[in-house]
N, C-alpha and C. Protein backbone atom coordinates (compact mmCIF):
# COMPACT_ATOMS: atom_id res chain seq x y z
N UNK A 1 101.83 123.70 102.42
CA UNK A 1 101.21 123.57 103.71
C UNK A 1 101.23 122.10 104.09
N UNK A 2 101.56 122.04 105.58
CA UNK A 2 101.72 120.65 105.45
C UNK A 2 100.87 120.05 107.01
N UNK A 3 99.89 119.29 106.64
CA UNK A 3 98.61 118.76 107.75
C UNK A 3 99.16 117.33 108.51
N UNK A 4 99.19 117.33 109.40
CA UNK A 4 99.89 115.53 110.03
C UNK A 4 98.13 114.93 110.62
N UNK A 5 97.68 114.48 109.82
CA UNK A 5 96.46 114.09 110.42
C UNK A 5 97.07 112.79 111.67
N UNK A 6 97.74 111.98 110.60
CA UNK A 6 98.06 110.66 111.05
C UNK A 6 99.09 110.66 112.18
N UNK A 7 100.07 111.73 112.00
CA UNK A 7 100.96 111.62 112.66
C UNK A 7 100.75 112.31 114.41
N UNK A 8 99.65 113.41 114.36
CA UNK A 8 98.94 113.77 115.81
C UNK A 8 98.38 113.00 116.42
N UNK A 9 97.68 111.77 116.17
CA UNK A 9 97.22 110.33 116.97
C UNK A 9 98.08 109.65 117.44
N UNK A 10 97.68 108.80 118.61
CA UNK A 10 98.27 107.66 118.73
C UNK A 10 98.90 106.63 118.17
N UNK A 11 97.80 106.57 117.09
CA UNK A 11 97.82 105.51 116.12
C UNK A 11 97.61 105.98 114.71
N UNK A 12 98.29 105.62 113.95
CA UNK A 12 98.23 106.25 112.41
C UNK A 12 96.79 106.41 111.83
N UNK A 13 96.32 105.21 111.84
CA UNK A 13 94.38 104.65 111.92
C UNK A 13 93.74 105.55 112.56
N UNK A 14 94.02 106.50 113.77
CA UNK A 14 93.10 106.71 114.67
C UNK A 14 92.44 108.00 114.27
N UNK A 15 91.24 108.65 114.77
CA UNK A 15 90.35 109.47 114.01
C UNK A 15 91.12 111.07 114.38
N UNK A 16 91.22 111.70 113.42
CA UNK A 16 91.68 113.42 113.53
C UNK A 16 91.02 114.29 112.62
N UNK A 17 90.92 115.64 113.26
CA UNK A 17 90.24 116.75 112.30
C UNK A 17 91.36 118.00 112.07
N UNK A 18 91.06 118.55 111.13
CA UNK A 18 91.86 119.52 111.06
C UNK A 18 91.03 121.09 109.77
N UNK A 19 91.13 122.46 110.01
CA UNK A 19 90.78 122.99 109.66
C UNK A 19 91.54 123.98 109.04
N UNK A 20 91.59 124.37 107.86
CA UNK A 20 92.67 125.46 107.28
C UNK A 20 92.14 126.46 106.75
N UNK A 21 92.22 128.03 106.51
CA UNK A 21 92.02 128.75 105.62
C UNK A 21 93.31 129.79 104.70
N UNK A 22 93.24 129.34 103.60
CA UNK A 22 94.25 130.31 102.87
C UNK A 22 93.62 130.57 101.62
N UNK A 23 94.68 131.49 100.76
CA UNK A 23 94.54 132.11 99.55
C UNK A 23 95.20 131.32 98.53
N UNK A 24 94.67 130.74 97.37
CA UNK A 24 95.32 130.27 96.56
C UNK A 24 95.46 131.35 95.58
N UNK A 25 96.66 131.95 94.91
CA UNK A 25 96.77 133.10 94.03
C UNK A 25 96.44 132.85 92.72
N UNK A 26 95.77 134.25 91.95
CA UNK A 26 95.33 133.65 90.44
C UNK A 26 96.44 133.32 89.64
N UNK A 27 96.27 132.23 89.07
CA UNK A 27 97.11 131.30 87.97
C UNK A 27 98.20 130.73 88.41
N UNK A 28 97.94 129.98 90.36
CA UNK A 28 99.28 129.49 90.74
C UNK A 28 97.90 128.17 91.42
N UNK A 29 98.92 127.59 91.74
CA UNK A 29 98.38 126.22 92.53
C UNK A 29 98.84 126.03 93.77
N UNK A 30 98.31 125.72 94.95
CA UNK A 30 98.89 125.31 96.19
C UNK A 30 98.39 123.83 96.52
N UNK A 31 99.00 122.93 97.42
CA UNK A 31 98.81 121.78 97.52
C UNK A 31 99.32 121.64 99.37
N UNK A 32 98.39 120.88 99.73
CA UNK A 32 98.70 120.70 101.39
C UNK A 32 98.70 119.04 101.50
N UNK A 33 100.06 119.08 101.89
CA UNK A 33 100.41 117.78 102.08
C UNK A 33 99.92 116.76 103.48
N UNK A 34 99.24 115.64 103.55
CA UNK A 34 98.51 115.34 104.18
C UNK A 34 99.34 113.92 105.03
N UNK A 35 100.19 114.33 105.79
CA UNK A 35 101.21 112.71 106.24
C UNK A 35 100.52 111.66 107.03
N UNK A 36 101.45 110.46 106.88
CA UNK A 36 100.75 109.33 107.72
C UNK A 36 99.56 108.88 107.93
N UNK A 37 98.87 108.70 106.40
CA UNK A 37 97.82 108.44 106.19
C UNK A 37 97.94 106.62 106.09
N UNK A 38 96.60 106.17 106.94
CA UNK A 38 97.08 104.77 107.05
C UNK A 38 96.03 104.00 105.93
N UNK A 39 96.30 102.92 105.30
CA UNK A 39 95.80 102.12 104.39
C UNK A 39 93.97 101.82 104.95
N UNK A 40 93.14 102.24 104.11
CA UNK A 40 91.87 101.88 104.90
C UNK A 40 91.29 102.73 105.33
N UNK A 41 91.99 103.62 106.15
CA UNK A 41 91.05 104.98 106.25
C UNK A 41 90.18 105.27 105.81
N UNK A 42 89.46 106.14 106.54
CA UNK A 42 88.02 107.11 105.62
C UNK A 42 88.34 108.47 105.83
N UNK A 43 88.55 109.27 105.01
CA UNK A 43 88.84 110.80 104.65
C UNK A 43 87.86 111.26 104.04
N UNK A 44 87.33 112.37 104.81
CA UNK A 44 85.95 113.32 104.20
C UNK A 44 86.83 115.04 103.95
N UNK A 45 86.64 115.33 103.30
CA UNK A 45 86.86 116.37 103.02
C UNK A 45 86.27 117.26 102.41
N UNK A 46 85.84 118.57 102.95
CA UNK A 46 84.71 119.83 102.54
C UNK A 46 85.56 120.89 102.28
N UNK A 47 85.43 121.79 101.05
CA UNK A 47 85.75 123.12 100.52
C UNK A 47 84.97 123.44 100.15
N UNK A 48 85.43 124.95 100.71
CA UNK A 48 84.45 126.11 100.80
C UNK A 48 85.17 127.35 99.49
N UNK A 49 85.04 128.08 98.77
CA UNK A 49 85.79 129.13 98.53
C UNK A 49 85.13 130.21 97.91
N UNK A 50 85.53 131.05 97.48
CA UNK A 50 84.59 132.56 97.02
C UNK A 50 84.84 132.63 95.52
N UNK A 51 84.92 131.43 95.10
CA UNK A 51 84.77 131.39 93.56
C UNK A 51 85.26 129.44 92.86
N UNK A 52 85.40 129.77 91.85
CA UNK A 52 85.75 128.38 90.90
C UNK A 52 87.33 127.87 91.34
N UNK A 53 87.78 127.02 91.50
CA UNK A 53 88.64 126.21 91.38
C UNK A 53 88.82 124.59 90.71
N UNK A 54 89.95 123.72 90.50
CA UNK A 54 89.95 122.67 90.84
C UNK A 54 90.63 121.82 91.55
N UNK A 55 90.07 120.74 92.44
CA UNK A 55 90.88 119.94 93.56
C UNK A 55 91.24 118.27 93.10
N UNK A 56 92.51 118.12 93.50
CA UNK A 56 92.35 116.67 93.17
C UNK A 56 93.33 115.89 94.66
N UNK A 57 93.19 115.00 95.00
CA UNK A 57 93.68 114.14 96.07
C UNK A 57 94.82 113.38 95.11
N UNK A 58 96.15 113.14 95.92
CA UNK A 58 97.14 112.24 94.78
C UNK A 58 97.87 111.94 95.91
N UNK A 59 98.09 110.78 95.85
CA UNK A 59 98.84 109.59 96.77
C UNK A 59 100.86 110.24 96.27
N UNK A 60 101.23 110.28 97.23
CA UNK A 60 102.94 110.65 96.92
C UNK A 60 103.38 109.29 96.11
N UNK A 61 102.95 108.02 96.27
CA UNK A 61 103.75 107.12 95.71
C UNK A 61 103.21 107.27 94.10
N UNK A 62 102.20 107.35 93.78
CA UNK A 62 101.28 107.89 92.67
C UNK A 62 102.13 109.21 91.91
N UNK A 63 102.30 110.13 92.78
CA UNK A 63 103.42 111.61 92.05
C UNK A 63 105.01 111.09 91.78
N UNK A 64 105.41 110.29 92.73
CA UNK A 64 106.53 109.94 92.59
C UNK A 64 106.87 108.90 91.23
N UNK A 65 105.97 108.27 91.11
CA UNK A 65 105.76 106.82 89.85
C UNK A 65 105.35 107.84 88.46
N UNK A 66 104.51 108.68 88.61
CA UNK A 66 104.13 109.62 87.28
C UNK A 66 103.97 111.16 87.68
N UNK A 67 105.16 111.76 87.84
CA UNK A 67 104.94 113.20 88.12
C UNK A 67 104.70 114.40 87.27
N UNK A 68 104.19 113.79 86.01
CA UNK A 68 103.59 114.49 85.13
C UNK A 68 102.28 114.37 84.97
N UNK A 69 101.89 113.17 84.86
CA UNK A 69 100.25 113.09 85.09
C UNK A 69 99.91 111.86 86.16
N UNK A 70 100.03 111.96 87.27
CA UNK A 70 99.51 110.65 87.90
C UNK A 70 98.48 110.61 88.06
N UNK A 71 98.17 109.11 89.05
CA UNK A 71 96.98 108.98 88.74
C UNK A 71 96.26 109.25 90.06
N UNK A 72 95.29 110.26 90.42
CA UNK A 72 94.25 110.68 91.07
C UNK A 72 93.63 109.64 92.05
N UNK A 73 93.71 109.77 93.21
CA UNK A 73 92.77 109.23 94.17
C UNK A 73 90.99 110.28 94.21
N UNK A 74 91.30 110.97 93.48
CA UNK A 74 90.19 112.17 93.12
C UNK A 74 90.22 113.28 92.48
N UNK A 75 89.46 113.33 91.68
CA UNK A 75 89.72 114.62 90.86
C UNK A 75 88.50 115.38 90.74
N UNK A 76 87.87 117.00 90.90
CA UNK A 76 86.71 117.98 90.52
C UNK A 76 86.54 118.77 90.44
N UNK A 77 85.76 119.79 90.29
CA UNK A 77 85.74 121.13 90.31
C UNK A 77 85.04 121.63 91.54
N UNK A 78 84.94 122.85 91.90
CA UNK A 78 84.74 123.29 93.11
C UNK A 78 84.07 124.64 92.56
N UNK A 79 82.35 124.64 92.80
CA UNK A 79 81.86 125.38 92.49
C UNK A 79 81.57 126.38 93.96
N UNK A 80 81.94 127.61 94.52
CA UNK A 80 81.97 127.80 95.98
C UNK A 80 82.02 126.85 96.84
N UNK A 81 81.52 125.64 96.88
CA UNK A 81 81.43 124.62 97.68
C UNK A 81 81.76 123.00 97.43
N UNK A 82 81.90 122.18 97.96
CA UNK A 82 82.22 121.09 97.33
C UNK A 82 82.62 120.31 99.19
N UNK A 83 82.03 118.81 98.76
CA UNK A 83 82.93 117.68 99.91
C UNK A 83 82.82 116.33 99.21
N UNK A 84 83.44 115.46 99.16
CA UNK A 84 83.74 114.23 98.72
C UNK A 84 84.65 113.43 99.89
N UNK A 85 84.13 111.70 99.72
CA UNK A 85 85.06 110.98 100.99
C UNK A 85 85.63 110.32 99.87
N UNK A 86 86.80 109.02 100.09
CA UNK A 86 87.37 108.56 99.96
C UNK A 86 88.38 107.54 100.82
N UNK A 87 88.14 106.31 100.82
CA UNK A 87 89.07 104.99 101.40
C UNK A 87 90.86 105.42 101.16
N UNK A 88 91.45 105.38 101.78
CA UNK A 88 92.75 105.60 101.59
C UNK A 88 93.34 104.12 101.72
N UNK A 89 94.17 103.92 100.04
CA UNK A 89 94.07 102.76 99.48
C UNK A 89 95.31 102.12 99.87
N UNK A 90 96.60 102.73 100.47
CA UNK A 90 97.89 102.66 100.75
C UNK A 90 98.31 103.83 101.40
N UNK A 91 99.00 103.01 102.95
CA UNK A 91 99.48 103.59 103.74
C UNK A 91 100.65 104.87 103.15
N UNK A 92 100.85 106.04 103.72
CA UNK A 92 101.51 107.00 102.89
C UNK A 92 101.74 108.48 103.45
N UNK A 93 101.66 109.26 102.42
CA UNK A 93 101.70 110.39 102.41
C UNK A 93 100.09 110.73 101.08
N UNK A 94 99.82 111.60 101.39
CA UNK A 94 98.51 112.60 100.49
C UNK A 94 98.81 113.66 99.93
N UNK A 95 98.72 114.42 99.05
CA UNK A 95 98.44 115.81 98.68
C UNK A 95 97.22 116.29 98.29
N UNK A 96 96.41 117.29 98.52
CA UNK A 96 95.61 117.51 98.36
C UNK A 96 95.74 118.93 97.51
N UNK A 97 95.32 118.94 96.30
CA UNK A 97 96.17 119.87 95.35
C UNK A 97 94.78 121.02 95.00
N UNK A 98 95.15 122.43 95.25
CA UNK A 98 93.82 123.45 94.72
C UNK A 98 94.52 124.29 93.60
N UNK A 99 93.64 124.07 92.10
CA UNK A 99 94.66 124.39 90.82
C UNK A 99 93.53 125.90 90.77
N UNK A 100 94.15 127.20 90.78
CA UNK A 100 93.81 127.99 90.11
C UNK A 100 94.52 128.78 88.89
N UNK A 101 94.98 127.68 88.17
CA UNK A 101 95.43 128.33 87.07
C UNK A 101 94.78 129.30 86.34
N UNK A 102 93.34 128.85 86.07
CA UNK A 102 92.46 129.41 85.06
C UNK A 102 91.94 130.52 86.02
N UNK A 103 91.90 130.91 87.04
CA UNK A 103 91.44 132.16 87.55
C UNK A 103 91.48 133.37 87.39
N UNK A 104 90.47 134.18 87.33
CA UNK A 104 90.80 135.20 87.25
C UNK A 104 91.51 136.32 88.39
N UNK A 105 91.20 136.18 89.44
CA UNK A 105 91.63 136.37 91.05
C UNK A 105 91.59 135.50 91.73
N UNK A 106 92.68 135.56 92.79
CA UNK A 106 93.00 135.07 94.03
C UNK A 106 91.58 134.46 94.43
N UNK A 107 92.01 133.12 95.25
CA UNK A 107 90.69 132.35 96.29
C UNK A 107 91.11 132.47 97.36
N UNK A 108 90.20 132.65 98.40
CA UNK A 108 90.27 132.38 99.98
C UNK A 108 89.38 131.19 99.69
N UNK A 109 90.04 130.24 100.28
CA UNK A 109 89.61 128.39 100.50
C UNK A 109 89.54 128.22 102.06
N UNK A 110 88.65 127.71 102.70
CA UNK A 110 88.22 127.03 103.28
C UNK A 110 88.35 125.34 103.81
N UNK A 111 89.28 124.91 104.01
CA UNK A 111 89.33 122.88 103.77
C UNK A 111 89.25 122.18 105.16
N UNK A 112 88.13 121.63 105.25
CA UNK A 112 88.17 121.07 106.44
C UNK A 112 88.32 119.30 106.35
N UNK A 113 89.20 118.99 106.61
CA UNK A 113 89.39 117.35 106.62
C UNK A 113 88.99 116.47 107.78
N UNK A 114 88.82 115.84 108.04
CA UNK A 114 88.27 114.75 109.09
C UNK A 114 88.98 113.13 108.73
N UNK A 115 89.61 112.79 109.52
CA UNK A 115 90.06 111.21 109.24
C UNK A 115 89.61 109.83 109.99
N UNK A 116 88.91 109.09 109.93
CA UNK A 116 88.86 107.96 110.87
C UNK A 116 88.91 107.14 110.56
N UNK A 117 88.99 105.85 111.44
CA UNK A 117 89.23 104.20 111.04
C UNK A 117 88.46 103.70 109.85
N UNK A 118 88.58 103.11 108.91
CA UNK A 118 87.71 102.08 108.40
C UNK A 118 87.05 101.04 109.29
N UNK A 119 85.73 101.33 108.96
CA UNK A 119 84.67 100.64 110.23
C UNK A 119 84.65 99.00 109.45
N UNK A 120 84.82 98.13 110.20
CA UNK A 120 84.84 96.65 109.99
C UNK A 120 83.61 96.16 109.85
N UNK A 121 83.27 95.05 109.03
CA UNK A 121 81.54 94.97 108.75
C UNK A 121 81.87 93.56 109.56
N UNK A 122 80.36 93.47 110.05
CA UNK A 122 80.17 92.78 110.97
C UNK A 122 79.86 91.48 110.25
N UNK A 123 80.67 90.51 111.21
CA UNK A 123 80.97 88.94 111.14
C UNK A 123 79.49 88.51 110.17
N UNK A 124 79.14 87.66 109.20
CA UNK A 124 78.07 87.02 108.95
C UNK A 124 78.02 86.25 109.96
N UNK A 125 76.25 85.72 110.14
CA UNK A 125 76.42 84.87 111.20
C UNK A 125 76.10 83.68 110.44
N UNK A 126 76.36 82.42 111.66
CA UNK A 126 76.84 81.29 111.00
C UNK A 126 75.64 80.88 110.45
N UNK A 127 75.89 79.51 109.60
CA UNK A 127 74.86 78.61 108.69
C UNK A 127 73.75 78.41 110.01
N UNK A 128 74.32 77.58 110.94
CA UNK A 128 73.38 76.79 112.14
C UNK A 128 72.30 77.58 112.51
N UNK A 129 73.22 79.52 112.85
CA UNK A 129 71.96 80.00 113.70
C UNK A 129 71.10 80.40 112.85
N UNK A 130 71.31 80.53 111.22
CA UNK A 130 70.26 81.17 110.29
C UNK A 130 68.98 80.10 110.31
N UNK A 131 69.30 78.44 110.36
CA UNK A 131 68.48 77.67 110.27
C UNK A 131 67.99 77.43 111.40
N UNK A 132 68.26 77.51 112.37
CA UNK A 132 67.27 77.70 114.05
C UNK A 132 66.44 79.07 114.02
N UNK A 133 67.14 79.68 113.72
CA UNK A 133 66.50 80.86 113.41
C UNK A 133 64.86 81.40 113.05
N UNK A 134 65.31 80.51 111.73
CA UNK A 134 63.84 79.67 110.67
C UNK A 134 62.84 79.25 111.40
N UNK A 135 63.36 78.96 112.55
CA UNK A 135 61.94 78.23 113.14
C UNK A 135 61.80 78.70 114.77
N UNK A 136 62.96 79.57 114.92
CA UNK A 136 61.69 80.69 116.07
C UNK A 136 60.99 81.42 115.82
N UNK A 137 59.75 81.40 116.81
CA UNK A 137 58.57 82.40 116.47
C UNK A 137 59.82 83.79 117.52
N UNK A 138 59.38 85.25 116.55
CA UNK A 138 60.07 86.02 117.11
C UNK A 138 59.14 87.34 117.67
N UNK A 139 57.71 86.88 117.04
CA UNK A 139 56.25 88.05 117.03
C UNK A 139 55.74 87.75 116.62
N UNK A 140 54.33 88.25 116.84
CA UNK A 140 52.96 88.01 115.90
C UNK A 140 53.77 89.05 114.53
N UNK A 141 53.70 88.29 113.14
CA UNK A 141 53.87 88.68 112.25
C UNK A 141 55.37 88.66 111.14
N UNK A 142 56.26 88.15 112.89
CA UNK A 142 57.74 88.58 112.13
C UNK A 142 57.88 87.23 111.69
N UNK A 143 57.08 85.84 112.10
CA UNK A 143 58.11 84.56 111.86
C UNK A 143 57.69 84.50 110.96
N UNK A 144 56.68 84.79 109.83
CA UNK A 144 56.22 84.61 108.07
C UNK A 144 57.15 85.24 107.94
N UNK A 145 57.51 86.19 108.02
CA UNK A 145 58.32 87.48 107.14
C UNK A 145 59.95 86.74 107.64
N UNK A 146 60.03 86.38 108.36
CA UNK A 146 62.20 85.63 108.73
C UNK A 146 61.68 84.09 107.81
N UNK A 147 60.85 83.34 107.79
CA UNK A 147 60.54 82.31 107.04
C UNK A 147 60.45 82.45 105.40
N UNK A 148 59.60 83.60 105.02
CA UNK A 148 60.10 83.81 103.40
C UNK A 148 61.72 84.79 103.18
N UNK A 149 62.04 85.27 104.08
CA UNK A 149 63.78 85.39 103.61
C UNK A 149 64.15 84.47 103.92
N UNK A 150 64.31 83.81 104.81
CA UNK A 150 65.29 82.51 105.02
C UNK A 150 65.21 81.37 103.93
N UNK A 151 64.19 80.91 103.70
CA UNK A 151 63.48 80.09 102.40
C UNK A 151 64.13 80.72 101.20
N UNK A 152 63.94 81.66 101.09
CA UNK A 152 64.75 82.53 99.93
C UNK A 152 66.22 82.12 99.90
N UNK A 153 66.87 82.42 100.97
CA UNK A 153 68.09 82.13 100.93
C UNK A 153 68.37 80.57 101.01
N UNK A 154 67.91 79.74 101.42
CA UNK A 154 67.68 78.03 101.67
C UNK A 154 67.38 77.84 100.09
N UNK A 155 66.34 78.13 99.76
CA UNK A 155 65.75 77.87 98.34
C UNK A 155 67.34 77.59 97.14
N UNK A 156 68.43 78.24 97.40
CA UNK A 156 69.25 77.75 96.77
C UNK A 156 70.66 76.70 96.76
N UNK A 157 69.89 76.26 98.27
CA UNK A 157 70.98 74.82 98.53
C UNK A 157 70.13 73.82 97.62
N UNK A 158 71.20 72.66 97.92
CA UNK A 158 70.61 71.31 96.78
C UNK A 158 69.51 70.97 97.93
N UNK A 159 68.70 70.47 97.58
CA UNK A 159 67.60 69.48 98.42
C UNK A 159 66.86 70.46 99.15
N UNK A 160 66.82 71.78 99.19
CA UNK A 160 65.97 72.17 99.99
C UNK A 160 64.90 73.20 99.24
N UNK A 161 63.40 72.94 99.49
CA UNK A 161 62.44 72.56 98.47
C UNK A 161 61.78 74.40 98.83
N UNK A 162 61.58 75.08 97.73
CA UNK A 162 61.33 76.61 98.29
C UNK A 162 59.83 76.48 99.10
N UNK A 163 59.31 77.42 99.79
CA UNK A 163 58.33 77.75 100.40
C UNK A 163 56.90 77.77 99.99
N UNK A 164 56.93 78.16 98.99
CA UNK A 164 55.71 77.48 97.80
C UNK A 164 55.29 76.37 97.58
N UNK A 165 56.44 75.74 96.92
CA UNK A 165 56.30 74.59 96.61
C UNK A 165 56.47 73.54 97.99
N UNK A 166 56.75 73.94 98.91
CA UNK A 166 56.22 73.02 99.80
C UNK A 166 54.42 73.22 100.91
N UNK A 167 54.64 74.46 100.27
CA UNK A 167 52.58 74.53 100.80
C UNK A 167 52.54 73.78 99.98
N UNK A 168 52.06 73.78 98.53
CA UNK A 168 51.33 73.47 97.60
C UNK A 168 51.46 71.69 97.87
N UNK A 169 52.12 71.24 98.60
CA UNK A 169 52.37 69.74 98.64
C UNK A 169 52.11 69.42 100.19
N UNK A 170 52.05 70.20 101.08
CA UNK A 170 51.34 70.51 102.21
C UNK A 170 49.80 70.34 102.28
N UNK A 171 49.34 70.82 101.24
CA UNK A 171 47.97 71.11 101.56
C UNK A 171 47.79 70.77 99.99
């Protein structure tokens, strides 16, 4: 089975869902190949099924380098239910592999995938505004409480004397 998350967007990065249901047969394995998956991504993925299986996520360059045992972007068991996310570590191709070897009967599976951007963490802000900062009043109550974190964080430059120890020499 083969899913184009990446390749139905605009943009390889850009967010897609997709929903499948099939039968994996007892003591065979099926695997749905997942294309144009871009480096960074966030992939959530939920299975559902009417008994035991196991699932593992494997990067094509990963099957191609060790196609006897590679190495797993995820590996678990699937007790009726199961979802796990995962960063997609290199731009590619995916498989998403459901092993019922050990079964005793056929599964009807359930797999719902979801793909979107890796969300960017926001800029630190600079040295200057943390230390202006320090010394606006922002509420009754908040400028003690931004003055012992900031002090906290100050407390470990050279020369600058922690919050304690400058009451205690204050008063």
């Amino acid at each position: 089975m083969l899913l184009a998350l990446g390749a139905a967007a605009p943009h390889p990065a850009a967010a897609a869902a997709a929903q499948v249901t099939f039968e994996v047969p007892q003591g065979k394995t099926k695997s749905m190949r997942l294309r144009n998956l871009a480096s960074g991504m966030v992939m959530s993925i939920a299975l559902r099924a009417n008994g035991s299986l196991l699932v593992a996520l494997v990067g094509a360059h990963e099957l191609k380098a060790s196609p006897r045992n590679p190495e797993t972007l995820f590996r678990g068991a699937v007790e009726r239910a199961m979802s796990f996310q995962v960063s997609i570590p290199r731009s590619g191709d995916y498989y998403l592999v459901l092993n019922n070897r050990r079964g005793s009967a056929p599964l009807k599976v359930q797999v719902t995938i979801r793909t979107e951007r890796a969300k960017k963490p926001a800029a630190p802000p600079a040295e200057e505004k943390k230390d202006k900062d320090l010394l606006r009043s922002s509420g009754e109550g908040e400028q003690v409480a931004q003055a012992i974190v900031d002090t906290q964080q100050l407390a470990a430059r050279p020369g600058v004397m922690p919050l304690g120890a400058a009451l205690r020499q204050a008063y």
